[in-house]
C-alpha atoms as a PDB file:
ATOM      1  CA  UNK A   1      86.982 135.944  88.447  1.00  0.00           C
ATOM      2  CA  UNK A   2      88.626 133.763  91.306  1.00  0.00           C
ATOM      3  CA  UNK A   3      87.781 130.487  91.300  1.00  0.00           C
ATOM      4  CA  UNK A   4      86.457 129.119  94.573  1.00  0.00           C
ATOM      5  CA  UNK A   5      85.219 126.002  94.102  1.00  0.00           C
ATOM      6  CA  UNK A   6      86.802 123.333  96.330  1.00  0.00           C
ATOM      7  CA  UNK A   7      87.683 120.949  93.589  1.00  0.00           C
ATOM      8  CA  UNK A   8      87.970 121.970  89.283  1.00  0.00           C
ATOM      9  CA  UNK A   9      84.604 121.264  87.598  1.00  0.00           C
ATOM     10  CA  UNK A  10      84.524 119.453  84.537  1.00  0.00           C
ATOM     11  CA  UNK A  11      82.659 120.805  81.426  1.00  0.00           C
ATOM     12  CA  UNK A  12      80.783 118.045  79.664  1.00  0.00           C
ATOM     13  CA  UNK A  13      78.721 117.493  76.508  1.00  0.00           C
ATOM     14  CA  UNK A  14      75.493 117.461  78.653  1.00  0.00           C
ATOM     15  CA  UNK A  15      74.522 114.621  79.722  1.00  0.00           C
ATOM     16  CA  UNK A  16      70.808 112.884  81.528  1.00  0.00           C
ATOM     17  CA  UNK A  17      70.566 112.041  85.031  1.00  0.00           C
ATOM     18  CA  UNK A  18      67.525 111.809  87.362  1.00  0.00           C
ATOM     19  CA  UNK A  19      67.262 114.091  90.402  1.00  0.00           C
ATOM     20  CA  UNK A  20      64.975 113.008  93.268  1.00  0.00           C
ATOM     21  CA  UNK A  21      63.801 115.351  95.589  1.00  0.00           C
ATOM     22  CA  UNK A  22      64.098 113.747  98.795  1.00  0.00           C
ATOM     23  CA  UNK A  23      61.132 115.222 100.361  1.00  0.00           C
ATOM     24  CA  UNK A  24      58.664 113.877  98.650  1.00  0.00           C
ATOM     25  CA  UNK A  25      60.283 111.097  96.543  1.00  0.00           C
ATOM     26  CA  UNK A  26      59.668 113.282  92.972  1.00  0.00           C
ATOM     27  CA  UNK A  27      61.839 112.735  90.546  1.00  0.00           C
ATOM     28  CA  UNK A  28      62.739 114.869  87.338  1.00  0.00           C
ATOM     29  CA  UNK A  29      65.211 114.520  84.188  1.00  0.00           C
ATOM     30  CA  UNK A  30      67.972 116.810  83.776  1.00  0.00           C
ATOM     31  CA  UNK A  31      71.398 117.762  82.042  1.00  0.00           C
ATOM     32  CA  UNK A  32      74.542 117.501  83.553  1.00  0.00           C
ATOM     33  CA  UNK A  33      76.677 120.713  82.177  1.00  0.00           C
ATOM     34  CA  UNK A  34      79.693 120.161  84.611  1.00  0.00           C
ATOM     35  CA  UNK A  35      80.883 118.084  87.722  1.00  0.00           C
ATOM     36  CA  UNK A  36      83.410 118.024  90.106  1.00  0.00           C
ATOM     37  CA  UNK A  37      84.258 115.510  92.972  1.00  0.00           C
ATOM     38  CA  UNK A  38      82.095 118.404  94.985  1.00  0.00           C
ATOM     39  CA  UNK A  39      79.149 119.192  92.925  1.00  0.00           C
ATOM     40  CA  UNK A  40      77.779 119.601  89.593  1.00  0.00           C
ATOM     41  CA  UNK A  41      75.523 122.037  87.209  1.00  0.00           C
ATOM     42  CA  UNK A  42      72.247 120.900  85.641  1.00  0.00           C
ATOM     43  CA  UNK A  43      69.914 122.377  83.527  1.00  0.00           C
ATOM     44  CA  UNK A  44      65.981 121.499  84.176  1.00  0.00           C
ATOM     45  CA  UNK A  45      63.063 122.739  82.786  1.00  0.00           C
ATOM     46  CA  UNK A  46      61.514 123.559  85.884  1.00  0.00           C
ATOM     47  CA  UNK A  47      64.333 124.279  89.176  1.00  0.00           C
ATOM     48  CA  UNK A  48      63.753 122.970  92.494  1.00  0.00           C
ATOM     49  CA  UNK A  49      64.313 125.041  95.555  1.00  0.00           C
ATOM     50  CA  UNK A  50      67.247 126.326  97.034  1.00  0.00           C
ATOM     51  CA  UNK A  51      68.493 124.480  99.861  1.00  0.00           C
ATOM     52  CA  UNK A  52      66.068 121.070  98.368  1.00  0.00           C
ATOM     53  CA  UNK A  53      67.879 117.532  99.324  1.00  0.00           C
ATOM     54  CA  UNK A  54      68.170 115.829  96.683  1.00  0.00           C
ATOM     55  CA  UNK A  55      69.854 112.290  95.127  1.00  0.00           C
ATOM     56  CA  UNK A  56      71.864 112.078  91.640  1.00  0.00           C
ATOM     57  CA  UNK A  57      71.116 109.001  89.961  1.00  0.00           C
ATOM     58  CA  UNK A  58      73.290 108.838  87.139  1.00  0.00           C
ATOM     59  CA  UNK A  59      72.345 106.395  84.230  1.00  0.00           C
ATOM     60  CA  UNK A  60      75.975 104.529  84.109  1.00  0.00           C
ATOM     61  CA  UNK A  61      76.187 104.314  87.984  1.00  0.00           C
ATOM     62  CA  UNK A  62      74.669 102.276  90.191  1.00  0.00           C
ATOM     63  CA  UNK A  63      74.625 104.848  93.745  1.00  0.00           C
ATOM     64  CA  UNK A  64      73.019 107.230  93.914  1.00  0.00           C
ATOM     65  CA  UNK A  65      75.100 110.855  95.040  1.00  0.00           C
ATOM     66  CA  UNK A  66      73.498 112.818  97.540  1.00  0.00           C
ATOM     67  CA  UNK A  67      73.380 116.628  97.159  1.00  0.00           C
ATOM     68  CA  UNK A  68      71.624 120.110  98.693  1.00  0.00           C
ATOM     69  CA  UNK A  69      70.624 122.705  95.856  1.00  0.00           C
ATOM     70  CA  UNK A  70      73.299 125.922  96.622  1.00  0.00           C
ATOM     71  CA  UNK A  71      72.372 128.080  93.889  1.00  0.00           C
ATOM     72  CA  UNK A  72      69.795 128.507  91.211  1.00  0.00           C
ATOM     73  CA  UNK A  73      69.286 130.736  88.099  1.00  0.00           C
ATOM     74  CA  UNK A  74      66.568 130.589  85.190  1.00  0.00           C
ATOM     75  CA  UNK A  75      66.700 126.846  84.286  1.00  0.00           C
ATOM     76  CA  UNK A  76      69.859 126.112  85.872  1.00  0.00           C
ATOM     77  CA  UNK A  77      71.195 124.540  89.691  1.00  0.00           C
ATOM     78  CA  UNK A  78      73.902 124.042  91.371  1.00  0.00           C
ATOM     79  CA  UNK A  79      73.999 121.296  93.265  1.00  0.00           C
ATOM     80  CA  UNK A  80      76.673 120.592  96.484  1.00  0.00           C
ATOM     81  CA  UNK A  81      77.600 116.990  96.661  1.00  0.00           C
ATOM     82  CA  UNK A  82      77.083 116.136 100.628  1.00  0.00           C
ATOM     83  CA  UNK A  83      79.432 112.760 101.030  1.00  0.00           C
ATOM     84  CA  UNK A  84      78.358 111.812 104.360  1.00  0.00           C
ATOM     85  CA  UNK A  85      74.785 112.389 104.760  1.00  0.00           C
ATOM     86  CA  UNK A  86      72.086 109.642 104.969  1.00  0.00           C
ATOM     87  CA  UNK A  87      68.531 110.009 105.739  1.00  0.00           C
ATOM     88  CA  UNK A  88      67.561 110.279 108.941  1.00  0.00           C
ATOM     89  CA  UNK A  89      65.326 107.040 110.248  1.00  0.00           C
ATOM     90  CA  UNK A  90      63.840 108.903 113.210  1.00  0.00           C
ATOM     91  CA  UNK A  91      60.013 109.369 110.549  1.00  0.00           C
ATOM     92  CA  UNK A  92      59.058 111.597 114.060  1.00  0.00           C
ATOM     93  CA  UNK A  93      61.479 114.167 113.013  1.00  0.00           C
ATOM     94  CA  UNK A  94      60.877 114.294 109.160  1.00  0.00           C
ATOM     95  CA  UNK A  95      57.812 115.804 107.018  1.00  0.00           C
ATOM     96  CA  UNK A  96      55.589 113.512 105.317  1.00  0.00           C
ATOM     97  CA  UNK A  97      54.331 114.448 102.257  1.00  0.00           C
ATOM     98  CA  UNK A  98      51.262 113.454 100.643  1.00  0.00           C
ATOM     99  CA  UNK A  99      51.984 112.208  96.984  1.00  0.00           C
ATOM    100  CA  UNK A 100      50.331 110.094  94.584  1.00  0.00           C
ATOM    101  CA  UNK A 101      52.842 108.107  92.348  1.00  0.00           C
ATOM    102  CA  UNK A 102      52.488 104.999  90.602  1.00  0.00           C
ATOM    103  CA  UNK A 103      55.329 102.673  91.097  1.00  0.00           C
ATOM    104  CA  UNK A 104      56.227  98.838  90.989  1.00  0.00           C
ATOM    105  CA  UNK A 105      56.951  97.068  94.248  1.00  0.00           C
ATOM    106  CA  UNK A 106      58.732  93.906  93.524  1.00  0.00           C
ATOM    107  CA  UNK A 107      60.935  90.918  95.827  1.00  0.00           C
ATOM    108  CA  UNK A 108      64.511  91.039  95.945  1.00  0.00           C
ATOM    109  CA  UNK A 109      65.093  88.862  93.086  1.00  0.00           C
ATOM    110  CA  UNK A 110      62.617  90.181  90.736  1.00  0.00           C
ATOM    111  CA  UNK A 111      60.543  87.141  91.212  1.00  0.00           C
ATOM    112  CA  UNK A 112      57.282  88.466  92.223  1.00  0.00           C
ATOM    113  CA  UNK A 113      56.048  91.620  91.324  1.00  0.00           C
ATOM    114  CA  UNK A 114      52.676  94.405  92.087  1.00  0.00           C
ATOM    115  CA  UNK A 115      51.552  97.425  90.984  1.00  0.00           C
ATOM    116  CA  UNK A 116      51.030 100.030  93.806  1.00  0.00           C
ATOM    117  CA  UNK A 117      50.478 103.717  94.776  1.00  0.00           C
ATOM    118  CA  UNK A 118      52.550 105.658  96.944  1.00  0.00           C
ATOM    119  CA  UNK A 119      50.686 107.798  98.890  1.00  0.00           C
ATOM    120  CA  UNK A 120      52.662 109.773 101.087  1.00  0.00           C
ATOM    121  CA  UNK A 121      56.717 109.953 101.545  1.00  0.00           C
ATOM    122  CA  UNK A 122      59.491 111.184 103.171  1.00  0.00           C
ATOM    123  CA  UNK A 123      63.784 111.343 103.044  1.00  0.00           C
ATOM    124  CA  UNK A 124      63.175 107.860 104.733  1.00  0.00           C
ATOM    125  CA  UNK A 125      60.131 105.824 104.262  1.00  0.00           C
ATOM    126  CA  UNK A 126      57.147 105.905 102.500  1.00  0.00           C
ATOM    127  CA  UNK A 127      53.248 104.511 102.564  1.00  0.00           C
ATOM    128  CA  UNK A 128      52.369 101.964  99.778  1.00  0.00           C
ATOM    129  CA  UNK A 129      48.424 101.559  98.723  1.00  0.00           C
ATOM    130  CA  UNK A 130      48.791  97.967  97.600  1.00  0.00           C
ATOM    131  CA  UNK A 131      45.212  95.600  98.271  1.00  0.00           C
ATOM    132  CA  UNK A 132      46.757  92.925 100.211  1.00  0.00           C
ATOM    133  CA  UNK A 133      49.593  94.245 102.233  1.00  0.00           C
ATOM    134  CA  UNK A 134      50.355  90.451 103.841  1.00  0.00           C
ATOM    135  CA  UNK A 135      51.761  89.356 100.395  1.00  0.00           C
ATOM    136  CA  UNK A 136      54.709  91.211 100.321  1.00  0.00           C
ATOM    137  CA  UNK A 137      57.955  90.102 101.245  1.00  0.00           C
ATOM    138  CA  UNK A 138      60.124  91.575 104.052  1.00  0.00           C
ATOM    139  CA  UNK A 139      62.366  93.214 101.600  1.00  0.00           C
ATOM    140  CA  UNK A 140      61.502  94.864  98.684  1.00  0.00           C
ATOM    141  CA  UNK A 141      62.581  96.799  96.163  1.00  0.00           C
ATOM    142  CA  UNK A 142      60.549  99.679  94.590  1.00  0.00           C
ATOM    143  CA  UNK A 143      60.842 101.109  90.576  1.00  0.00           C
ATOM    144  CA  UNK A 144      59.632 104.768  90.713  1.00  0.00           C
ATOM    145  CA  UNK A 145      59.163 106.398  87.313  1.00  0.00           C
ATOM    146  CA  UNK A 146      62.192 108.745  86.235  1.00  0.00           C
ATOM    147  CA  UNK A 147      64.657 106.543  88.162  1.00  0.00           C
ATOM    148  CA  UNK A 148      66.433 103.825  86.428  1.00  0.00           C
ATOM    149  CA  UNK A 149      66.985 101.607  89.349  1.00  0.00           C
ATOM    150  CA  UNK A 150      64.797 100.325  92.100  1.00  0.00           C
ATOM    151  CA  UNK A 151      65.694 101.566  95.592  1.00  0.00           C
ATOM    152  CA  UNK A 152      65.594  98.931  97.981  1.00  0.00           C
ATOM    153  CA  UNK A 153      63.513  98.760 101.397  1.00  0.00           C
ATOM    154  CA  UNK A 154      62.339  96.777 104.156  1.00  0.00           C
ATOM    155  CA  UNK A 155      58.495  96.622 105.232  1.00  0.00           C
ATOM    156  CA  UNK A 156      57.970  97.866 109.010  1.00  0.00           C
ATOM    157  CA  UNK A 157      54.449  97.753 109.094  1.00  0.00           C
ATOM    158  CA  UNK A 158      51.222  96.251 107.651  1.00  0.00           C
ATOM    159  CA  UNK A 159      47.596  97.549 107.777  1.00  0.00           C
ATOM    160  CA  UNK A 160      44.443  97.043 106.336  1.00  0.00           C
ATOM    161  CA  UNK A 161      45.551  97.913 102.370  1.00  0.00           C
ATOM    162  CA  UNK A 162      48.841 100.089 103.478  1.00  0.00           C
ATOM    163  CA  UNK A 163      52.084  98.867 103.962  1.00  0.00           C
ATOM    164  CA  UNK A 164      55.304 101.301 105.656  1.00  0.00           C
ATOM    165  CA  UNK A 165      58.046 100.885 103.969  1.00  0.00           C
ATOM    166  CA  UNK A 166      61.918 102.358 105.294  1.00  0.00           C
ATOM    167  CA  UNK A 167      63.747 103.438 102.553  1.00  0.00           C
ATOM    168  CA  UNK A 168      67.116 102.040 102.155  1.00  0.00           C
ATOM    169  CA  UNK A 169      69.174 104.399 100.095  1.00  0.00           C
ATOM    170  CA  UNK A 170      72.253 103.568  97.869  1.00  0.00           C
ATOM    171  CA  UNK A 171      74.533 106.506  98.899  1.00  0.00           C
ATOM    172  CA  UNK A 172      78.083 106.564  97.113  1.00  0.00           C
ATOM    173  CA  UNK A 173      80.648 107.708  99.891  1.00  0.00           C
ATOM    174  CA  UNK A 174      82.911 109.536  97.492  1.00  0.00           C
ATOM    175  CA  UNK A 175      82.896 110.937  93.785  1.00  0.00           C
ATOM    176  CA  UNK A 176      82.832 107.321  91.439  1.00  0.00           C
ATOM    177  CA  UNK A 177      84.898 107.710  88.742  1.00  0.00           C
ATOM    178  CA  UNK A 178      81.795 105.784  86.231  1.00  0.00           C
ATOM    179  CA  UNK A 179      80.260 109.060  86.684  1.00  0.00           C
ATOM    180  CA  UNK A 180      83.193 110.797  84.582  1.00  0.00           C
ATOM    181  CA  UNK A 181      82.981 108.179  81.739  1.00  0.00           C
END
């Protein structure tokens, strides 16, 4: 069969990873079969979608790689590496989603920290239930379950027990080589 992959993949022992859907800010384990500097194979128990944006977050790398589902087959995906995307800020143009996930909203410096619901999301914000909105910081950083890192964002808004939060996403620009190690 002829090869027509843009770059070689690399077979691996499989290895974990998280995979956020960026619609709704779900997030799911999975194995990494193979990789290449333009996409990668992964084995989950339950696919996502075709065509489904989502983000790599790869336990020994700090970025996260963004990606579009290409293919999918029984409990495997392939997944199209897309180097130069970042989520759109324009929330007018973008779904939100309804969700209920537990998360952890803490400052910058891990100084002060809260318990709090998300209740609805998107590719670049999201709504946090939290019962005093007024005591969080400007910046924040938010743990969701399933990824290993916080993502950083920066509170727009602030009403009655809701807070808006824009998303700001840690996007690797090319293939890291961590990611190979």
């Amino acid at each position: 069969m002829l090869e027509q992959r843009g770059s070689p993949r690399i077979s691996t022992s499989p290895f974990p990873v998280s995979v956020l859907d960026r619609s709704n800010l779900r997030s799911v384990r999975a194995k990494v079969r193979n990789i290449s500097k333009s996409g990668c194979r992964l084995e989950l128990l339950k696919p996502l979608p075709l065509s489904t944006d989502v983000s790599l977050q790869f336990d020994n790398f700090e970025q996260m790689l963004n990606g579009r589902i290409a293919w999918r087959k029984d409990r495997a995906i392939g997944v199209n590496f897309v180097w130069d995307a970042q989520p759109a800020n324009d929330k007018r143009k973008e779904k939100r989603v309804d969700v209920n996930i537990k998360a952890i909203v803490s400052d910058r410096d891990i100084t002060w920290r809260q318990d709090v619901v998300i209740t609805n999301a998107s590719q670049s914000g999201c709504r946090l239930q939290i019962p005093d909105p007024h005591t969080l910081p400007d910046e924040v950083c938010i743990k969701i379950a399933a990824l290993n890192r916080p993502v950083k964002g920066v509170i727009v808004w602030r009403r009655g027990q809701s807070a808006g939060v824009r998303l700001e996403w840690n996007y690797a620009k090319q293939m890291p080589d961590q990611v190979f190690l």
